[in-house]
Structure formats: C-alpha cells, structure tokens
C-alpha atoms as a PDB file:
ATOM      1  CA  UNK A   1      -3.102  -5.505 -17.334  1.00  0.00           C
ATOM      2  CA  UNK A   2      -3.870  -3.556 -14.207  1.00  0.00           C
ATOM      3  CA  UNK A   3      -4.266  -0.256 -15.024  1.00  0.00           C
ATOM      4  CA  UNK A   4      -1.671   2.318 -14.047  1.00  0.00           C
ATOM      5  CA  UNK A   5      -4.070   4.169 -11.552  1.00  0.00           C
ATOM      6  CA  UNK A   6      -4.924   0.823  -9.994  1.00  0.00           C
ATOM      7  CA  UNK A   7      -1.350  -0.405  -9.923  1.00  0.00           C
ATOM      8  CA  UNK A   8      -0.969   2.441  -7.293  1.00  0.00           C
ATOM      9  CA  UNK A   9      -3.760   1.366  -4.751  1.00  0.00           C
ATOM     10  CA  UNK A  10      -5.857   3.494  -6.888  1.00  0.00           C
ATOM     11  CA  UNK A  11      -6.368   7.221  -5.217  1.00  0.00           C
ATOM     12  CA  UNK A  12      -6.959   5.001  -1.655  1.00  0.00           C
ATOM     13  CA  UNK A  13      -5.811   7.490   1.188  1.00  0.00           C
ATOM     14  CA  UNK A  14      -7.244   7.712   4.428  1.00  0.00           C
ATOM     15  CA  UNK A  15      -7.285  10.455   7.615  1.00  0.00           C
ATOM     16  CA  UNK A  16      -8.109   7.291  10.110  1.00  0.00           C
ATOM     17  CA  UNK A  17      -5.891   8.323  13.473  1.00  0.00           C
ATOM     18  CA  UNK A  18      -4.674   5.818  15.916  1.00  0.00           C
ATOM     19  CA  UNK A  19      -3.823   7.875  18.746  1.00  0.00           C
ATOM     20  CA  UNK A  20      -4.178   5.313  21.264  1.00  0.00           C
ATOM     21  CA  UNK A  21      -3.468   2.624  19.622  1.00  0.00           C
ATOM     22  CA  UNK A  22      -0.862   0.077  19.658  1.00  0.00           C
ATOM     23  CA  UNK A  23       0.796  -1.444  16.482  1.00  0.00           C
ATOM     24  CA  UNK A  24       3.127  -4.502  16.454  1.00  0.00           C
ATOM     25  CA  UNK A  25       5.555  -4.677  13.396  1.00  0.00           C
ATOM     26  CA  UNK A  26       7.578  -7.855  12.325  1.00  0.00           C
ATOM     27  CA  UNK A  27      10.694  -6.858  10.227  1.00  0.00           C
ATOM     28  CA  UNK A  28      10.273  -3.038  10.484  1.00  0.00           C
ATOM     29  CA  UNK A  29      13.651  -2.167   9.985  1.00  0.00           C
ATOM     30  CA  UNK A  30      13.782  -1.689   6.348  1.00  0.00           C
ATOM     31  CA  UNK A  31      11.526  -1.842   2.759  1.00  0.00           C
ATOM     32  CA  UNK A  32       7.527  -2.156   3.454  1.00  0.00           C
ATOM     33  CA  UNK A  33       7.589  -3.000   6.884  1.00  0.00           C
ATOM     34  CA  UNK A  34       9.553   0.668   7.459  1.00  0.00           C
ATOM     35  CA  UNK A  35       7.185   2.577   5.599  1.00  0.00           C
ATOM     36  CA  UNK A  36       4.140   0.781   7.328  1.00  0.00           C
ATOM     37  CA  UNK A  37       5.569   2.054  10.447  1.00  0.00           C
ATOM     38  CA  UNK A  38       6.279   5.772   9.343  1.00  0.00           C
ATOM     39  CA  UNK A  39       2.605   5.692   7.716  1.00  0.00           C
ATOM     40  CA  UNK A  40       1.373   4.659  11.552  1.00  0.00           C
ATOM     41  CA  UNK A  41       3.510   6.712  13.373  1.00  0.00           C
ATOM     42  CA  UNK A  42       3.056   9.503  11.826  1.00  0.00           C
ATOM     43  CA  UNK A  43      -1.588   8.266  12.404  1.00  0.00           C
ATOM     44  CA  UNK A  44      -0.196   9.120  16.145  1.00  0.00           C
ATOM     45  CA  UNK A  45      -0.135   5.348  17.249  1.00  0.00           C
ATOM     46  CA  UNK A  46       2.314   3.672  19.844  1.00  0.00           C
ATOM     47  CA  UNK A  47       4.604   1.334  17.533  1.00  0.00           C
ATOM     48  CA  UNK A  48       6.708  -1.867  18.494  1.00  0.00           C
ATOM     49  CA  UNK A  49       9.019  -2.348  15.834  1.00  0.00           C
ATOM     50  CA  UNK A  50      10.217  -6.209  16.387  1.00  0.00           C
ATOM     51  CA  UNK A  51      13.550  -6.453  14.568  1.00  0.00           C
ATOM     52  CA  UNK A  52      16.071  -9.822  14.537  1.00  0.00           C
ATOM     53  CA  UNK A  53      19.112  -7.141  14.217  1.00  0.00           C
ATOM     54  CA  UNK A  54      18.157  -4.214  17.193  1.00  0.00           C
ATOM     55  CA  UNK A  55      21.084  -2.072  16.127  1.00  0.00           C
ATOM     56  CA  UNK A  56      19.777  -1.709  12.462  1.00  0.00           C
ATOM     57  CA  UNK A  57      16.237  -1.662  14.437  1.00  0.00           C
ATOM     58  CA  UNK A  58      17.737   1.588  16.590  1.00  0.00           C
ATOM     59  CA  UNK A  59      19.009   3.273  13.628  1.00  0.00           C
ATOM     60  CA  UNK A  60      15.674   2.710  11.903  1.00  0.00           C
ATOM     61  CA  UNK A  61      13.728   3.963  14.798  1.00  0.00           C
ATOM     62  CA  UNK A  62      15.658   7.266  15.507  1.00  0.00           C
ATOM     63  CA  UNK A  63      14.825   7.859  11.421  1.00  0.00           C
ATOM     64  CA  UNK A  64      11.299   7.241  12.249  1.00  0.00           C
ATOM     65  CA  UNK A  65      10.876   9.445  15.028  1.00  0.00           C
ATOM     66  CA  UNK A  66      12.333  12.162  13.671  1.00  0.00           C
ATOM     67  CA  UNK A  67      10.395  12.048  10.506  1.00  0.00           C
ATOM     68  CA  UNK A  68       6.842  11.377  12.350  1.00  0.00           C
ATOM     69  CA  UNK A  69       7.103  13.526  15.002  1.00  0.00           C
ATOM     70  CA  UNK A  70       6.336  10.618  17.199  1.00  0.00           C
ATOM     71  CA  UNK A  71       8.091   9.646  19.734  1.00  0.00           C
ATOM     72  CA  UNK A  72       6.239   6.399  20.762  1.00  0.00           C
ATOM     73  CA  UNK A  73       7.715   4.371  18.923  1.00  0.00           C
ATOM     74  CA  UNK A  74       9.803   1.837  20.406  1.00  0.00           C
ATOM     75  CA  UNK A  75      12.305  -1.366  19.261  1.00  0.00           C
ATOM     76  CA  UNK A  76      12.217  -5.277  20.300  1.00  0.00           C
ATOM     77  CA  UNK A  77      14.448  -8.344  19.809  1.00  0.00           C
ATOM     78  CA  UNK A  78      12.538 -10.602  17.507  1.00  0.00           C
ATOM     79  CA  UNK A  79      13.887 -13.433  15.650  1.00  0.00           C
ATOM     80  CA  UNK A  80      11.399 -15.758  14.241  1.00  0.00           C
ATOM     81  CA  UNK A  81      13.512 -18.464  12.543  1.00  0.00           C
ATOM     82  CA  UNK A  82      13.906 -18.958  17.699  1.00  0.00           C
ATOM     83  CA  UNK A  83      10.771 -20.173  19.248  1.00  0.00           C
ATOM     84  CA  UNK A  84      12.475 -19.147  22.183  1.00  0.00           C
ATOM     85  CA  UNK A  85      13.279 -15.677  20.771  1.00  0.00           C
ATOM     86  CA  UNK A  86       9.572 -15.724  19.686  1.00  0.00           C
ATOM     87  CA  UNK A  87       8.208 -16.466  23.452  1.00  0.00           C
ATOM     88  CA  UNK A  88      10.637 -14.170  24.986  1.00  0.00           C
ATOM     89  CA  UNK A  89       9.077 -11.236  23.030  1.00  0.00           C
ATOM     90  CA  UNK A  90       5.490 -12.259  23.369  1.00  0.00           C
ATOM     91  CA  UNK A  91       6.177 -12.558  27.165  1.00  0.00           C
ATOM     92  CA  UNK A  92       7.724  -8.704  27.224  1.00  0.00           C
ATOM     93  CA  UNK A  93       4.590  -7.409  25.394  1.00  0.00           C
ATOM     94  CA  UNK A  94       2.240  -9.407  27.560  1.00  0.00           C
ATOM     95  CA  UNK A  95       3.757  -7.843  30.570  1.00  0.00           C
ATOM     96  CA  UNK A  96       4.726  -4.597  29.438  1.00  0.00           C
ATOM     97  CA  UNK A  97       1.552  -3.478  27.093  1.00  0.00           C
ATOM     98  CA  UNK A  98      -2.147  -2.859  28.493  1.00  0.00           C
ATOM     99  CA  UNK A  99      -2.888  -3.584  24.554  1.00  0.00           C
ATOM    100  CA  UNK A 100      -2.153  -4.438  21.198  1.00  0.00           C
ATOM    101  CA  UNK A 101      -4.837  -2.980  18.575  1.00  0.00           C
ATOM    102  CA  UNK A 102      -3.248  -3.976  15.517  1.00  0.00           C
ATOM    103  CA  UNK A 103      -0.246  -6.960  14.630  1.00  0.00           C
ATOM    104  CA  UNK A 104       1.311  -6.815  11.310  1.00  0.00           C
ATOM    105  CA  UNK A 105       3.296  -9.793  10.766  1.00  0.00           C
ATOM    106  CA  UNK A 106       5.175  -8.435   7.931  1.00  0.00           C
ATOM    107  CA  UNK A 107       8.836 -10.192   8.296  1.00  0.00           C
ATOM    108  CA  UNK A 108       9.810 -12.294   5.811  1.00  0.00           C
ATOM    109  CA  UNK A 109      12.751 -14.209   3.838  1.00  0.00           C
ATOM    110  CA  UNK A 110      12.398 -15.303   0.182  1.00  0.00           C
ATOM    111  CA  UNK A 111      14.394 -18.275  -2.012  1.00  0.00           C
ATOM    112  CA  UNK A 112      17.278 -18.608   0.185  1.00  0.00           C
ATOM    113  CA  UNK A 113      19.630 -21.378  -0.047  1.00  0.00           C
ATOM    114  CA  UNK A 114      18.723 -24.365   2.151  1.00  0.00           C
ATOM    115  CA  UNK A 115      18.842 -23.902   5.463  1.00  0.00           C
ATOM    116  CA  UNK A 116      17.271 -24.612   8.979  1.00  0.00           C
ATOM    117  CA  UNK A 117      15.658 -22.447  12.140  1.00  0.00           C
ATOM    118  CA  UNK A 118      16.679 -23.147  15.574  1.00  0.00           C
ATOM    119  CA  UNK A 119      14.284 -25.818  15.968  1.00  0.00           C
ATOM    120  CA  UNK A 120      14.877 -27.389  12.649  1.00  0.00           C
ATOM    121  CA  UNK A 121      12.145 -26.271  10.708  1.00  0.00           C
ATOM    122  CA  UNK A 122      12.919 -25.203   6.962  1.00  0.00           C
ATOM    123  CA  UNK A 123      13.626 -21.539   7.510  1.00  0.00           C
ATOM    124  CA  UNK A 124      11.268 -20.217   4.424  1.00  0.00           C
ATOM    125  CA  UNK A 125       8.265 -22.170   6.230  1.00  0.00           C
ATOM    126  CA  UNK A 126       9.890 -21.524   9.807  1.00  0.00           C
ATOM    127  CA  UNK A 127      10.307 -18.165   9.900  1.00  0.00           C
ATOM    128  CA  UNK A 128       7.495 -17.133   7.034  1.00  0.00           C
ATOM    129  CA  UNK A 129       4.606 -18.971   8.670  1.00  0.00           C
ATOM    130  CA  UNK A 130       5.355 -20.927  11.808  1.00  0.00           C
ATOM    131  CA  UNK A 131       7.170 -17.975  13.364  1.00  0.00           C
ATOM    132  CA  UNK A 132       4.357 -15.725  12.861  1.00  0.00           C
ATOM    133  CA  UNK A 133       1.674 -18.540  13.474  1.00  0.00           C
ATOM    134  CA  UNK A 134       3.289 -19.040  17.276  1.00  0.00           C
ATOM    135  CA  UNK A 135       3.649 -15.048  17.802  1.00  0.00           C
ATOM    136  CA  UNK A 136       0.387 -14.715  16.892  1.00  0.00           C
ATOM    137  CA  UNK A 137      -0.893 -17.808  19.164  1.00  0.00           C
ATOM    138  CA  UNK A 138       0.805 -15.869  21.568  1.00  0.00           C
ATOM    139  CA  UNK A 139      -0.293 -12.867  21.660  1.00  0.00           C
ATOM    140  CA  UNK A 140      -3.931 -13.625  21.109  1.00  0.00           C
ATOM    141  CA  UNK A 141      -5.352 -13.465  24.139  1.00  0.00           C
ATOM    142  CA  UNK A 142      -4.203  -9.722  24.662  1.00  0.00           C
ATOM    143  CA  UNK A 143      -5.527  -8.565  20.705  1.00  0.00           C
ATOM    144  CA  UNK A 144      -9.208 -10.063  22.119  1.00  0.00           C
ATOM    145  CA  UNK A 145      -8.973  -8.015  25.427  1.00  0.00           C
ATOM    146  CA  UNK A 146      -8.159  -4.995  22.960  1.00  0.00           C
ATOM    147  CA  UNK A 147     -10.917  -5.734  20.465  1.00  0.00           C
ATOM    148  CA  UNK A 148     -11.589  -4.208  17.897  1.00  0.00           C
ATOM    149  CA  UNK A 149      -8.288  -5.688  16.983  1.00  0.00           C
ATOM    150  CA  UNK A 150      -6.991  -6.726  13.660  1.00  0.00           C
ATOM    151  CA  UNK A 151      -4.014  -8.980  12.361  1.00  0.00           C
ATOM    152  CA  UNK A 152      -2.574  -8.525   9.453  1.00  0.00           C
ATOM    153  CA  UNK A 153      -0.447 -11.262   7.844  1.00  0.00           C
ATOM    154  CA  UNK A 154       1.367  -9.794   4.850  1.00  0.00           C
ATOM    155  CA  UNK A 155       1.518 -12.801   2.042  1.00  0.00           C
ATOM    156  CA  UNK A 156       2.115 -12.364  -1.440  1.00  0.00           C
ATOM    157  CA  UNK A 157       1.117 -13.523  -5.013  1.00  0.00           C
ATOM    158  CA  UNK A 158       4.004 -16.232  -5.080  1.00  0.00           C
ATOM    159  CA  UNK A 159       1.517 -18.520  -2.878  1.00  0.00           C
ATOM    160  CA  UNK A 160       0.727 -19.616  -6.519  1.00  0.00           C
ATOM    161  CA  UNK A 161       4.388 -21.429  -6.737  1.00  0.00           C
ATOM    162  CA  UNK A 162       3.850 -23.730  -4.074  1.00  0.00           C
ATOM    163  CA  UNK A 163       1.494 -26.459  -2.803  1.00  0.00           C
ATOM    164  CA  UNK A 164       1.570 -27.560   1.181  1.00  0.00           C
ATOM    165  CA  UNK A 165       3.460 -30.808   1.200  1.00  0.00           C
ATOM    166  CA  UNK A 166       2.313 -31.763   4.488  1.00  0.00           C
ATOM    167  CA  UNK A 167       4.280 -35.141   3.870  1.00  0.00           C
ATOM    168  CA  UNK A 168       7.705 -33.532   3.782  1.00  0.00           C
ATOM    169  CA  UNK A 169       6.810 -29.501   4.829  1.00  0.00           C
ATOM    170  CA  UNK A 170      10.353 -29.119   5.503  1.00  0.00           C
ATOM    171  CA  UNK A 171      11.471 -30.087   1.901  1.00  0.00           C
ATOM    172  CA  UNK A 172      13.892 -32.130   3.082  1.00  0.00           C
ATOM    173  CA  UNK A 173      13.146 -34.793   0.051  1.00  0.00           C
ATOM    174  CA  UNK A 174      13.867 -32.003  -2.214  1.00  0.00           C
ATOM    175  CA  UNK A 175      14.039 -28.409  -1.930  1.00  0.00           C
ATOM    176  CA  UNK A 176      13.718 -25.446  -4.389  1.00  0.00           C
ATOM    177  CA  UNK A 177      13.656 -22.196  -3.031  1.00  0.00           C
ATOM    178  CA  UNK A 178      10.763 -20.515  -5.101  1.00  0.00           C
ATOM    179  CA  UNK A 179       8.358 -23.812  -4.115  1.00  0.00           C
ATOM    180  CA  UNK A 180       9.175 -23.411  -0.546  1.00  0.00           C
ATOM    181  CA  UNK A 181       8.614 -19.808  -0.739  1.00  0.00           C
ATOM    182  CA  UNK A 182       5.151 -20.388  -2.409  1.00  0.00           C
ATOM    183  CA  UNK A 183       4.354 -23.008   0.048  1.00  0.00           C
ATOM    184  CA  UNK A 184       5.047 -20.057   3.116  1.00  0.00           C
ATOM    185  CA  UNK A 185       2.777 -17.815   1.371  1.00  0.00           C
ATOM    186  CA  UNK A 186       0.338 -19.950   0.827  1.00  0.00           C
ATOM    187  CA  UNK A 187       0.398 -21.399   4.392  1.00  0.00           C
ATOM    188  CA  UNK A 188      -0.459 -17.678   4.981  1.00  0.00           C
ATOM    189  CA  UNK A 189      -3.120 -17.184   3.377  1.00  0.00           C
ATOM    190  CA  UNK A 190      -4.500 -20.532   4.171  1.00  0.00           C
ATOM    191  CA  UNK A 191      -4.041 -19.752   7.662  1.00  0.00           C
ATOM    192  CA  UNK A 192      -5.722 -16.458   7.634  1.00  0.00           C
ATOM    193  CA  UNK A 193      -8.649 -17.691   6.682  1.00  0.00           C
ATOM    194  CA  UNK A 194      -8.878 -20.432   9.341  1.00  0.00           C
ATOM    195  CA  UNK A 195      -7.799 -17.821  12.237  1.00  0.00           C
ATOM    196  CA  UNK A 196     -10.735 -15.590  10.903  1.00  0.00           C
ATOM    197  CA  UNK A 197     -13.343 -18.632  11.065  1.00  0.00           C
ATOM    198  CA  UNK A 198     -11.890 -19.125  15.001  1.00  0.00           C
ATOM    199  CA  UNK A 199     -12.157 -15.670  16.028  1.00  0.00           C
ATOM    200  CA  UNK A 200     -15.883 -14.905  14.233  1.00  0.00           C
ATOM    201  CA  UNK A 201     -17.755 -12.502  17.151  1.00  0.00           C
ATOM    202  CA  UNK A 202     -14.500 -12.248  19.197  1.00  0.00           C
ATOM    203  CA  UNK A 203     -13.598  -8.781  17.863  1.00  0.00           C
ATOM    204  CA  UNK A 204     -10.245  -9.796  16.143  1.00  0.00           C
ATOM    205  CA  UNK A 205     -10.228  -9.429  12.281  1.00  0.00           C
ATOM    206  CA  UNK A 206      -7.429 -11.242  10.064  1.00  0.00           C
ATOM    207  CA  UNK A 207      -6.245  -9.979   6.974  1.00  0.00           C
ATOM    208  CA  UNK A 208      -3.975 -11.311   4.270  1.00  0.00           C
ATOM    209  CA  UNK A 209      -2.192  -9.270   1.052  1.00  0.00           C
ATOM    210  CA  UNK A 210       0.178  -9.149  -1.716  1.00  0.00           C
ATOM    211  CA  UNK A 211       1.846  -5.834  -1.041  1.00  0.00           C
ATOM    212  CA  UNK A 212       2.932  -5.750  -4.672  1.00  0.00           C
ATOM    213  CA  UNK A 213       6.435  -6.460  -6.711  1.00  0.00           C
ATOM    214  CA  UNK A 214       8.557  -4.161  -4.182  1.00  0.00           C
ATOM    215  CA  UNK A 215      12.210  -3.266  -4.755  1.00  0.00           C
ATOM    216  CA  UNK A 216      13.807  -4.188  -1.172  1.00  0.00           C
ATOM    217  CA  UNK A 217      16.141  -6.306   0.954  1.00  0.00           C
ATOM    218  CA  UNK A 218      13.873  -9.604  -0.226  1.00  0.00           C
ATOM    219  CA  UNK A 219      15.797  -9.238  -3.355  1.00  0.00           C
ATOM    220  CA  UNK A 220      19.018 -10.424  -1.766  1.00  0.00           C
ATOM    221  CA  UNK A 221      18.748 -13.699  -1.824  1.00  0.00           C
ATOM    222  CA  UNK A 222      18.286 -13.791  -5.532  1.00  0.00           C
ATOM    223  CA  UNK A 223      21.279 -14.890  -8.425  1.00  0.00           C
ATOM    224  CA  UNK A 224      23.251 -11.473 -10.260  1.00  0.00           C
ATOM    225  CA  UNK A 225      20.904 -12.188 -13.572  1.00  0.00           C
ATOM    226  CA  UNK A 226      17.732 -12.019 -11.393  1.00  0.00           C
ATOM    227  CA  UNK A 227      18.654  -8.920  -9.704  1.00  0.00           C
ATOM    228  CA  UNK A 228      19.680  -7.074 -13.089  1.00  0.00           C
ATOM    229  CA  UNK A 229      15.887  -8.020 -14.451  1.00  0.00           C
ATOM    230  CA  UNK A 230      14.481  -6.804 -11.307  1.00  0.00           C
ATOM    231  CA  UNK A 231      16.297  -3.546 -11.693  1.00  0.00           C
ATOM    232  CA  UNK A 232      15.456  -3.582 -15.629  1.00  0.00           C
ATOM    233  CA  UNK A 233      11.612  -4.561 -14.836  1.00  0.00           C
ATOM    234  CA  UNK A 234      11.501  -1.886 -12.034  1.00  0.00           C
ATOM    235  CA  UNK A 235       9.474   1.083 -13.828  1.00  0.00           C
ATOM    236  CA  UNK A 236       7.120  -1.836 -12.890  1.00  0.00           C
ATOM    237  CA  UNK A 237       7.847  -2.388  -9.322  1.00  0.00           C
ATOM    238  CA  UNK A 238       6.567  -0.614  -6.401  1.00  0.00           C
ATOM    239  CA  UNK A 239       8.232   1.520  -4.291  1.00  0.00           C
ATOM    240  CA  UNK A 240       8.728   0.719  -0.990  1.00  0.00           C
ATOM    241  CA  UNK A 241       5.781   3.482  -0.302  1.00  0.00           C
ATOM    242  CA  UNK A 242       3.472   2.032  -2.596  1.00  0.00           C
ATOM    243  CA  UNK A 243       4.115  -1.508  -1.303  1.00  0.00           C
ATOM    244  CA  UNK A 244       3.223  -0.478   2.152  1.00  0.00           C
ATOM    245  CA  UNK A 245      -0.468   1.172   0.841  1.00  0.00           C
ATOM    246  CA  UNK A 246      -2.022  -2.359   1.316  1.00  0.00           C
ATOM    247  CA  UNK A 247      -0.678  -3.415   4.501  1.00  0.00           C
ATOM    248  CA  UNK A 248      -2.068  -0.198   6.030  1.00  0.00           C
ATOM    249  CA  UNK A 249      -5.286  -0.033   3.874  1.00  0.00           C
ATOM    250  CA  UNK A 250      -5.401  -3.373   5.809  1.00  0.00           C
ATOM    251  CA  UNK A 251      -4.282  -1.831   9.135  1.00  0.00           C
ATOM    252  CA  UNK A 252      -6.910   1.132   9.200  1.00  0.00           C
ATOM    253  CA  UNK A 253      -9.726   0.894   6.377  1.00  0.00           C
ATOM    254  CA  UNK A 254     -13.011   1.372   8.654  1.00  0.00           C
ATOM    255  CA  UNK A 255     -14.888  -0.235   5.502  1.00  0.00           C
ATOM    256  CA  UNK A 256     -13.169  -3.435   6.849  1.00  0.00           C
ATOM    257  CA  UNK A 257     -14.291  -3.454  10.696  1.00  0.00           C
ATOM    258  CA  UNK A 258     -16.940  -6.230   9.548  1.00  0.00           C
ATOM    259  CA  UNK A 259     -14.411  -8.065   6.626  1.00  0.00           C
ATOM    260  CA  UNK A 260     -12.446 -11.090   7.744  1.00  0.00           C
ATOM    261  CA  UNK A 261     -10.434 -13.729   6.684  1.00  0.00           C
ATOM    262  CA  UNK A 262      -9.768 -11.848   3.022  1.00  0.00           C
ATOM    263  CA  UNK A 263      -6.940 -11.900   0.470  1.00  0.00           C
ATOM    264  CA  UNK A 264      -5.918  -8.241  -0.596  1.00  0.00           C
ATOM    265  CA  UNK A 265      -3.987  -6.621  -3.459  1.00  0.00           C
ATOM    266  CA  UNK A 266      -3.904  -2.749  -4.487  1.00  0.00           C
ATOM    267  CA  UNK A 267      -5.841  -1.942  -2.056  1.00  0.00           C
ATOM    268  CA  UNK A 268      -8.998  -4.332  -2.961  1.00  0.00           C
ATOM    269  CA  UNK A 269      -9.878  -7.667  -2.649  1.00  0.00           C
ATOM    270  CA  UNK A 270      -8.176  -9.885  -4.414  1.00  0.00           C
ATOM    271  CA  UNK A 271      -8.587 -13.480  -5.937  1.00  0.00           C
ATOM    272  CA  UNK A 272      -6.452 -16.019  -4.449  1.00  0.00           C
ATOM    273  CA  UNK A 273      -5.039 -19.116  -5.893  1.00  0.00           C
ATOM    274  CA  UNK A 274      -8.083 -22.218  -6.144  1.00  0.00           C
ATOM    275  CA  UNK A 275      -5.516 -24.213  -3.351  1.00  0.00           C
ATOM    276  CA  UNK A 276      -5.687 -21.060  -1.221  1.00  0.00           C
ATOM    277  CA  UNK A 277      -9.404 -21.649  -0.575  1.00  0.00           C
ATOM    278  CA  UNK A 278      -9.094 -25.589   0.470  1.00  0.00           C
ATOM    279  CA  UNK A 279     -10.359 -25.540   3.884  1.00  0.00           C
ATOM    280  CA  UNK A 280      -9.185 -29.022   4.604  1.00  0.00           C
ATOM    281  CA  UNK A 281      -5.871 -28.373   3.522  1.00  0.00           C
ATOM    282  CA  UNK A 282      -6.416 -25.631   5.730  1.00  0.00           C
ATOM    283  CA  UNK A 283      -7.651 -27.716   8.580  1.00  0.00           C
ATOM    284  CA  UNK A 284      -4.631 -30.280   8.163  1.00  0.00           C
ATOM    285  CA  UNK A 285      -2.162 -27.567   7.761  1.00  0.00           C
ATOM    286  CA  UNK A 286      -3.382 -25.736  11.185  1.00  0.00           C
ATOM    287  CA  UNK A 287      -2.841 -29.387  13.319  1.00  0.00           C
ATOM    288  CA  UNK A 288       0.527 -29.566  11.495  1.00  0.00           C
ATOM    289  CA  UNK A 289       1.615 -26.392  12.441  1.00  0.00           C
ATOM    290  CA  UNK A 290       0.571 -26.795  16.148  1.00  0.00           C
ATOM    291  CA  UNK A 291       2.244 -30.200  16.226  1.00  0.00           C
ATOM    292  CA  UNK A 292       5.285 -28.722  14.872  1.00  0.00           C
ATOM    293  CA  UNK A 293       5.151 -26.051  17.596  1.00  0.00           C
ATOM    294  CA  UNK A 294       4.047 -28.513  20.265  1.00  0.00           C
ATOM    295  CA  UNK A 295       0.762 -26.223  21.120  1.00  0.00           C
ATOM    296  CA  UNK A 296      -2.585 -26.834  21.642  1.00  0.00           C
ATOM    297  CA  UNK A 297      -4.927 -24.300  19.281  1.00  0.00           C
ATOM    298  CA  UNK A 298      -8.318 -25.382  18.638  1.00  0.00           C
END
C-alpha cells in the first residue's frame, strides 16, 4: 500500500516560473486538465486551452483568469475524435504562435458505449491515442524550434486492461469498453517511449503518467453501481488538485530536462506494465497508427 504521504505526490512542490512560455492543453475545461492549467497560469505562462465544447471552454477560462491573475490564457476548438478538427487547430497554432514550450495531451474518454470518430476509428483508440498521436505529429516541428520543449501524454494505470490488437484495433470483432480503454492507454505509453527514442538530441522530451484515481467527468460513462463505489471508495481518490500534481511535476520538474521517454505516478517514476516496454509492439503500433492517419512519420 502506498503510503498516505506518497499517495499525495509526496511533499513535491516546485517555484519553477514559465513566464514566457507557452503551454498547450487538451481537454482543459474541467477535472485534471483544469487544474493543470490554473497550476500554469498562475507559473505566469501563456496557455491554449483546446476544448471540443468552446462555450464550456469560455466559461472555464474566465474562472481561470480570474483566479491566476493571468490573463494569457486563451481558448481553441479542438475535437480529437475530427482529423480535420485536429489539422484545423494545429494549422491556427502554427500560424498564430512563435512557440509552443510545453503540450499536454491530457483529453480523454473512458468505457463508453461503442461508438465511432469521424473517420471511423473506435473513439476510445481514436480520440485517446490517434487524436493526440496526429496533433502531436503536427505540431512537432514548432516544439523542436522551441526546444527545450517537452510533451506530456497523460496515460493511466488501466494500460494494464488491454493488449494492442493490431489485427482488429478498432474492436470491431468484439468490443468491451474497459479493454479498449486499456488498449488507448497503453498505446500511450507505448508511444511515448518510441517518440522519445525519435527525438533523442533534438531538445523535445516525452513524458507519460497515471495522474491517479481522480473523481471527474471520466466517471460518466460508467453504470449507477460503479459510480456509487467510486463515491464510496473516494476517501481514496484524488482530488482533482492532487491528480493534476503529476502532469505538472511532468510539465516543469528541472530534475527531468535530461529524462525521456518515462512512465510516471505520484510524482516518481513508475513501473509500467511488461507489454508497455515491447518495443516491437511499439514499432508495429507506430506504422499502424500512421497508416491509419495516412502520414508519413519515420
């Protein structure tokens, strides 16, 4: 059992400043991606929370400014179950931004019913991994030309519920929700680790984490009986603070300028599943996922 001290990112807390930075944010409208943006904000860094829903994105970001004292931070359309919606946004920052120090791709769905993205890819896996895998594609070439840059790609423990089924990745054979969830996670991780190996001496560090059992929005998905033993089990949940403290432990640590390609929890490193450390799953998964996307990533 993790002790109670450690179950709270331990006494991590750091004075690192952005000012003149720039942070990206997927799915910064509510729970952990909301807090890592108040935490950043408030660090004096230029946020871009990208939101699918801009009105609840607006309402979010008026909270935000008002609480950090920052007014730089600003709202984007993103949905990531749309590659279109994806390359729409990555064109605006491309054009807009002279740099993007950190990206936090933090949006995520978990064990929804069945269902498909815009381009017909199982939405868990769409929007979990592939959504994030082609924002980050995109986007790459501007987190070099601000290096030292670092991506964060917020996973979880579940990756241990899933394999990669590259033989039917959009579960359309059979589909549970908690397996396809698992195999989204895991793609993360997996594909964290590959990114790092690509970007070694480029400048760009890659990060993966399990921000912790967190009592938010993810939670909706889930059946009445589930929800009541989430609320029963929750003097053992995060809050939505402490299930931020990794992603921006992640986001700002200097003690990781020279780490890449690592699997965090409670503000550590943590051990990953044994299938989280296959690089030629890895390998097959990364030529899958630019098939899938129809792009060209060596």
């Amino acid at each position: 059992m993790h002790s109670i001290r450690n179950f709270f990112c331990g006494e991590w807390s750091s004075s690192v400043r952005l000012d003149d930075k720039t942070v990206i944010i997927t799915g910064a409208n509510t729970g952990i991606g909301k807090e890592t943006v108040r935490d950043l904000a408030k660090r004096g860094a230029r946020v871009i929370m990208a939101c699918r829903d801009l009105e609840k994105a607006e309402a979010a970001r008026n909270e935000l400014i008002e609480d950090s004292g920052n007014q730089n931070i600003v709202a984007n359309k993103l949905d990531l179950s749309d590659t279109k919606s994806i390359r729409a946004f990555a064109e605006l920052i491309n054009k807009e931004e002279k740099q993007v120090n950190i990206l936090i791709n933090n949006a995520g769905i978990m064990m929804c019913p069945y269902s498909k993205t815009a381009d017909g890819f199982e939405m868990q896996f769409g929007v979990n991994h592939l959504g994030h895998f082609l924002l980050t594609y995109l986007l790459l070439d501007l987190l070099k030309k601000s290096a030292p840059s670092r991506i964060i790609n917020v996973a979880s423990v579940a990756h241990t519920w899933g394999s990669i089924h590259l033989d039917d990745i959009n579960s359309e054979k059979g589909y549970s929700p908690r397996r396809a969830y698992g195999q989204s996670k895991l793609a993360n991780i997996l594909c964290t680790r590959s990114l790092a190996k690509r970007l070694q001496g480029s400048g760009v560090t890659v990060y993966s984490l399990h921000p912790g059992v967190v009592q938010s929005e993810l939670f909706r998905n889930l059946s009445k009986p589930v929800q009541i033993a989430v609320k029963v089990f929750s003097p053992f949940t995060k809050t939505t603070v402490q299930g931020a403290q990794t992603t921006i432990y992640c986001s700002v640590e200097p003690k990781l300028d020279n780490e890449s390609g690592g699997y965090y929890s409670d503000c550590a490193p943590a051990q990953c599943s044994r299938e989280a450390l296959d690089d030629e799953m890895a390998q097959k998964l990364w030529e899958l996922s630019c098939q899938m996307l129809g792009i060209t990533w060596d």
